[in-house]
Structures are given as structure tokens and as C-alpha cells.
Protein backbone atom coordinates (compact mmCIF):
# COMPACT_ATOMS: atom_id res chain seq x y z
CA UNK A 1 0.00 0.00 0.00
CA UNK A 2 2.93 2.39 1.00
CA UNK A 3 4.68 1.75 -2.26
CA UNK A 4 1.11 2.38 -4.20
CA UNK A 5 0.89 6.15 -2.24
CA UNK A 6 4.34 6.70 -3.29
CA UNK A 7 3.75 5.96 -6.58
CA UNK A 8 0.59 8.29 -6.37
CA UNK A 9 2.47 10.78 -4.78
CA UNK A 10 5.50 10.87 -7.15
CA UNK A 11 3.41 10.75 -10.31
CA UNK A 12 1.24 13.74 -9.02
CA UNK A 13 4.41 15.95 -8.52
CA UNK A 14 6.02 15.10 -11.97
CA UNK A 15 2.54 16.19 -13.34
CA UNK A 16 2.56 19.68 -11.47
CA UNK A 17 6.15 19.92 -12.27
CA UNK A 18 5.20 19.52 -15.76
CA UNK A 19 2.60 22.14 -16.22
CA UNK A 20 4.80 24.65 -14.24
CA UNK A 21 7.21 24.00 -17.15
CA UNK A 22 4.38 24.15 -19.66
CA UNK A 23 3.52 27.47 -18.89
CA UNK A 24 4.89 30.81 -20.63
CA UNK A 25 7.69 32.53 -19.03
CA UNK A 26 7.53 35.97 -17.98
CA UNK A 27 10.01 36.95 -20.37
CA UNK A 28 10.19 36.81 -24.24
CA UNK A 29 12.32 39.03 -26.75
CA UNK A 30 12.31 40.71 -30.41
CA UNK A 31 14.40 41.89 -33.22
CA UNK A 32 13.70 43.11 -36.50
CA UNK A 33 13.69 46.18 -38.53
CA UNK A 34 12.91 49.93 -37.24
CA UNK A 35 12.33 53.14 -39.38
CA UNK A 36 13.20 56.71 -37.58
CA UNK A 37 11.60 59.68 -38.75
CA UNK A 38 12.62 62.98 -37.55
CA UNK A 39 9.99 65.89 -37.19
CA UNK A 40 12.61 68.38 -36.83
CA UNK A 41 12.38 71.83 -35.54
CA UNK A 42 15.48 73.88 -35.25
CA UNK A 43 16.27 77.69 -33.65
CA UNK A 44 20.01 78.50 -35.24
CA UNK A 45 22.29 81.42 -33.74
CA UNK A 46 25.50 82.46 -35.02
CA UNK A 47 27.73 84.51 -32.33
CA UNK A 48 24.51 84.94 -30.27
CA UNK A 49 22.21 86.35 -33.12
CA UNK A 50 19.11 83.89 -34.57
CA UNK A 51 19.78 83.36 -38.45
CA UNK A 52 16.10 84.35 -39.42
CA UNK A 53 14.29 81.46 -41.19
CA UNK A 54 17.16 79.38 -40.88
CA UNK A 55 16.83 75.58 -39.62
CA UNK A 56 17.94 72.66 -39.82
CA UNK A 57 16.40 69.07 -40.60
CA UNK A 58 17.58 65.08 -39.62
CA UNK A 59 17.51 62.30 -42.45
CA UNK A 60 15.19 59.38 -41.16
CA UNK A 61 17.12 56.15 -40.89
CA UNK A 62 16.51 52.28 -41.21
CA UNK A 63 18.18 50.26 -38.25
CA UNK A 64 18.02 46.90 -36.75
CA UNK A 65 15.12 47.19 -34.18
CA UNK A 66 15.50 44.97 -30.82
CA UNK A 67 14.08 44.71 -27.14
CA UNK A 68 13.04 42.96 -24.20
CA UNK A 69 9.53 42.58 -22.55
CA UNK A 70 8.88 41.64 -19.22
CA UNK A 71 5.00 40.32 -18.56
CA UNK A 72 3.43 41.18 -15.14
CA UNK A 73 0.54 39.36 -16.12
CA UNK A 74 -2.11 38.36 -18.98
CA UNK A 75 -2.18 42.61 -19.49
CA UNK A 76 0.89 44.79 -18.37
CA UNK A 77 4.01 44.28 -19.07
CA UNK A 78 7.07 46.25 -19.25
CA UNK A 79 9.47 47.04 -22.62
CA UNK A 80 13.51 47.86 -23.19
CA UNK A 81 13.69 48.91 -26.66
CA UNK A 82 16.81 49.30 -28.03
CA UNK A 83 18.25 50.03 -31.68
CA UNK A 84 21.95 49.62 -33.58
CA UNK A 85 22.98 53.01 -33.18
CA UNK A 86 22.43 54.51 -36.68
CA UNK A 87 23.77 57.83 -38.42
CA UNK A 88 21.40 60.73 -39.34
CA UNK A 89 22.65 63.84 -42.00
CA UNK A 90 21.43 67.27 -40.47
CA UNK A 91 21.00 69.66 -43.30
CA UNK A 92 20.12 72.92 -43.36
CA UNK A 93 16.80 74.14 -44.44
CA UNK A 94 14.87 77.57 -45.09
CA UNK A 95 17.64 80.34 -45.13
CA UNK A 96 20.57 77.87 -44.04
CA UNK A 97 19.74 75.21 -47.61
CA UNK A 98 22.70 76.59 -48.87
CA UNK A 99 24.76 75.28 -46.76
CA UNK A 100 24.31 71.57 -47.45
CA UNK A 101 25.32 68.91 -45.15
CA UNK A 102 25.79 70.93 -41.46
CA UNK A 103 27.21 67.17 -39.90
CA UNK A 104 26.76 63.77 -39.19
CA UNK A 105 25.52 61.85 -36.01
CA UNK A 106 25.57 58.51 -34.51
CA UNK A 107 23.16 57.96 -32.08
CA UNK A 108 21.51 55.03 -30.04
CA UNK A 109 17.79 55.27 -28.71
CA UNK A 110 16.51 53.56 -25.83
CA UNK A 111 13.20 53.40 -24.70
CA UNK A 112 11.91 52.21 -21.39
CA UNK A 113 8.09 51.87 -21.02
CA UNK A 114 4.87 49.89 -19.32
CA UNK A 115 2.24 48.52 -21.93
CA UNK A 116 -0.96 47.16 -21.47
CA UNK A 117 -2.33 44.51 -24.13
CA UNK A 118 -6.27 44.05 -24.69
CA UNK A 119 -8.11 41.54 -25.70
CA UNK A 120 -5.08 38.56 -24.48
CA UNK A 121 -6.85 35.84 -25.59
CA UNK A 122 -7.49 37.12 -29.24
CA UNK A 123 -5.78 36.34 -32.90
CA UNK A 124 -4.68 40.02 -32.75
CA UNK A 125 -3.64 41.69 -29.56
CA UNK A 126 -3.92 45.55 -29.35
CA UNK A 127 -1.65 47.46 -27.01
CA UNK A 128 -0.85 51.20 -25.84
CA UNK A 129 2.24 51.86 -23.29
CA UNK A 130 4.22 54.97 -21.98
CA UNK A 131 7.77 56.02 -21.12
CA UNK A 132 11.07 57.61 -21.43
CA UNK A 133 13.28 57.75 -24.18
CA UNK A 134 16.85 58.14 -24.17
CA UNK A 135 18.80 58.95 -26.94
CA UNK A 136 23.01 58.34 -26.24
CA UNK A 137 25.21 60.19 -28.69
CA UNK A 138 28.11 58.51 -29.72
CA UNK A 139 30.03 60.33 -32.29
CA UNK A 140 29.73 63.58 -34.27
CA UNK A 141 31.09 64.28 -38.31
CA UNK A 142 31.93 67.73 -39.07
CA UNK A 143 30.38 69.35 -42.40
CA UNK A 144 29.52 72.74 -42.73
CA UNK A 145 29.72 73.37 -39.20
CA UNK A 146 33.18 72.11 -37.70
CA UNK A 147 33.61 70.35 -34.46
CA UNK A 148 30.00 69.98 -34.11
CA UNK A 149 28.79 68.25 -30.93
CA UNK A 150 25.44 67.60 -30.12
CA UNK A 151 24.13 66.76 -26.69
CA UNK A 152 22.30 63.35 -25.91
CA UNK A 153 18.53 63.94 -25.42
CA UNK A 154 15.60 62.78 -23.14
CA UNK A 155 12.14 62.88 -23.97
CA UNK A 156 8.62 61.00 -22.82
CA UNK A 157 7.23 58.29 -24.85
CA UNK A 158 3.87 56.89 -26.39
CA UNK A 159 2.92 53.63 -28.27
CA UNK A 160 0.74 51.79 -29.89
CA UNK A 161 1.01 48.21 -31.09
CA UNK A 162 -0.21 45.19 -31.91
CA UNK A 163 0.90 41.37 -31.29
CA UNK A 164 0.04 38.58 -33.14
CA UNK A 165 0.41 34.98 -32.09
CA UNK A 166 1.92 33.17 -34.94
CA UNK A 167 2.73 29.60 -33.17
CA UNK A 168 3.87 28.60 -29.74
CA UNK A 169 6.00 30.73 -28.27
CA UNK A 170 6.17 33.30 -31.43
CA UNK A 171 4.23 36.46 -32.33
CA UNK A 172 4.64 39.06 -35.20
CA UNK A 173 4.71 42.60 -33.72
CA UNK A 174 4.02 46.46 -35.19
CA UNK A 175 4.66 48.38 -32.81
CA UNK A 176 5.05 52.43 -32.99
CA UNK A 177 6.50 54.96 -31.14
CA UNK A 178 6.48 59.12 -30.60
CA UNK A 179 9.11 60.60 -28.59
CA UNK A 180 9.56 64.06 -28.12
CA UNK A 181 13.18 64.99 -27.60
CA UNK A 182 15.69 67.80 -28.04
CA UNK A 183 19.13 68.64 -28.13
CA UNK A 184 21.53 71.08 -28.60
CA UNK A 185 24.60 71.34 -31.54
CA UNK A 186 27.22 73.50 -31.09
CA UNK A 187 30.40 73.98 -33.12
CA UNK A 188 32.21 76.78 -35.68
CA UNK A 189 31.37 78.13 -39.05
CA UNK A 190 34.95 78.47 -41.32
CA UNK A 191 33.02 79.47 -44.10
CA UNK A 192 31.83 82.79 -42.07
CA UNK A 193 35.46 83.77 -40.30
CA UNK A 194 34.88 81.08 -37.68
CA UNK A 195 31.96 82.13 -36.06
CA UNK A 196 30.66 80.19 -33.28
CA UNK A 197 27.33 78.49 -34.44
CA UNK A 198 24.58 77.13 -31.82
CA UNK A 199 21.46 75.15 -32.61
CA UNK A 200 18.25 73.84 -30.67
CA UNK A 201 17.01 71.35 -32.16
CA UNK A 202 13.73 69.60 -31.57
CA UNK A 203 14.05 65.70 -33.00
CA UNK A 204 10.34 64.75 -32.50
CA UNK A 205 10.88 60.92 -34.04
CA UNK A 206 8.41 58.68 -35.10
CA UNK A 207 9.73 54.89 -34.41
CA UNK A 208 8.19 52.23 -36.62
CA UNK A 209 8.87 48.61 -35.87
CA UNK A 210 8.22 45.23 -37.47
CA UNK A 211 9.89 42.66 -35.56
CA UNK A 212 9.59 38.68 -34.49
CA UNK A 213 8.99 38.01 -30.92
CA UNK A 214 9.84 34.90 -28.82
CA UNK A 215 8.25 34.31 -25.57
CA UNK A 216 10.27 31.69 -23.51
């Protein structure tokens, strides 16, 4: 009889052990392919004065789009989104076109929000989420304006997406998000004697992502 309970006993563990491994983790990750596009807004001054009309604007860029997603529960969850750090041309615009190609900057975005996905149980699974948005500068290229550095920005985020279940464990995700962000570029103008050049720049992005997700 002992050796029956046992039996009982053991097989009733190894079948709770078994859906405890069965169920989703509380983790899962994505990669794919992100498209930046700047809404830029730009204030120039050239040894203190505001060029009148002048601006500036940021090329959009493609990068490789990747993050990590942390599930509370069937609804919130919380996102790291993170991006190759890509390269964006600022060129001037309204009384500044002339001038071409101002610089060159390599940046990496970061995003850290908390989402909340409707409708869990569906073939297509809205969300929304908000955050903060960090955007690291790593290098600078000179063009028009010489030593040109620009200052890593901060911003709040909001996004809107949708997951959908493709087969255990995967999902296809479009996700997008607005940050507003600025910065400020500062650096010399040979062309005009050297003059010192500043710029406040508003970035504004709009974040698209298509990407694969794997829940473990």
C-alpha cells in the first residue's frame, strides 16, 4: 500500500512539475527592422544672433530594431527597446539650404516603457504603453559646421502596437512609437570667419517597428 501512495504521490508531482514547465515565461524578446523619422524643428544662432528662417532638418534612418519585454501578467508588461545606433545627415533648411550637409551623427535610442495589451486571448492583440526615451550620442562628423557636438537627449514616450500569435511561443509585432526629444549642436562656421554656431534642435521621431517576438 505504502509503495502504491508513493507511486501516487510521485506521479502527481512530476505532473505539477510539468505544467509549471508548460507554462509561458515571464520573459520573451524581439528583433527586426525599425524606421526613424525625424519631425525636426530647429532655432540657429550664429555669435549669439538667430539666423532668421534658418533651420535645420535630420535624415530618417533604417536600423536593426530589438528589445526585451517583461510580462506582469495576462495585461501589463514592461518594454527595453533598443536600436543599432544609426547615423542621421542634419542639413540645413529655409535660409541655411545653402549650406548643405551641417554634420553627421551617430546615435543610439533607448526606450523604457509599461504597456498594457487588450483583448489577451485574441488572434490580434492591441496594445498602448508609456515612457522615457533616451537617446546616447556617440560620435559627431563635421560638415559645414566644424567640431560639431550635439548633446544626448531625453524625452517622454507613447505607443501603440499590436501582437500577433503566430505559433507557440512566437508572435509578429508592429509596434510604434512618438518621442519628443531635443538637443543642442554646437560647433564653428569656417566658411563665415569662424563664427561660433549654436542650434536647438527639436528631433520629434516617429519609431516604426516590425519585428519577431519569442516568448520563452
Amino acid at each position: 500500500m505504502k509503495i502504491i501512495q508513493m507511486i501516487l504521490v510521485t506521479a502527481v508531482l512530476v505532473t505539477q512539475a510539468g505544467k509549471v514547465l508548460a507554462q509561458e515565461s515571464s520573459w520573451s524578446f524581439y528583433g527586426g527592422l525599425g524606421h526613424i523619422a525625424f519631425a525636426t524643428a530647429a532655432s540657429v544662432k550664429v555669435n549669439g544672433a538667430e539666423v532668421r528662417d534658418g533651420g535645420a532638418s535630420a535624415s530618417s534612418n533604417n536600423a536593426m530594431a530589438f528589445g526585451v519585454v517583461y510580462h506582469f501578467d495576462e495585461h501589463w508588461s514592461a518594454e527595453l527597446a533598443l536600436g543599432l545606433p544609426p547615423t542621421t545627415t542634419l542639413t540645413g533648411s529655409g535660409t541655411l539650404s545653402s549650406a548643405g550637409t551641417l554634420g553627421k551623427v551617430k546615435y543610439g535610442p533607448a526606450v523604457l516603457s509599461v504597456r498594457y495589451v487588450f483583448f489577451k486571448q485574441s488572434l490580434v492583440q492591441p496594445y498602448i504603453g508609456a515612457g522615457i526615451n533616451y537617446t546616447h550620442v556617440f560620435s559627431s562628423q563635421d560638415g559645414f559646421v566644424q567640431g560639431l557636438k550635439t548633446r544626448s537627449a531625453f524625452g517622454p514616450v507613447l505607443q501603440v502596437g499590436v501582437s500577433v500569435p503566430l505559433k507557440e511561443h512566437w508572435s509578429l509585432v508592429l509596434d510604434v512609437k512618438k518621442i519628443w526629444a531635443s538637443t543642442t549642436a554646437t560647433g564653428t562656421l569656417p566658411a563665415l570667419g569662424g563664427s561660433s554656431a549654436t542650434a536647438d534642435v527639436r528631433l520629434d521621431p516617429l519609431v516604426s517597428t516590425v519585428a519577431l517576438s519569442y516568448r520563452f
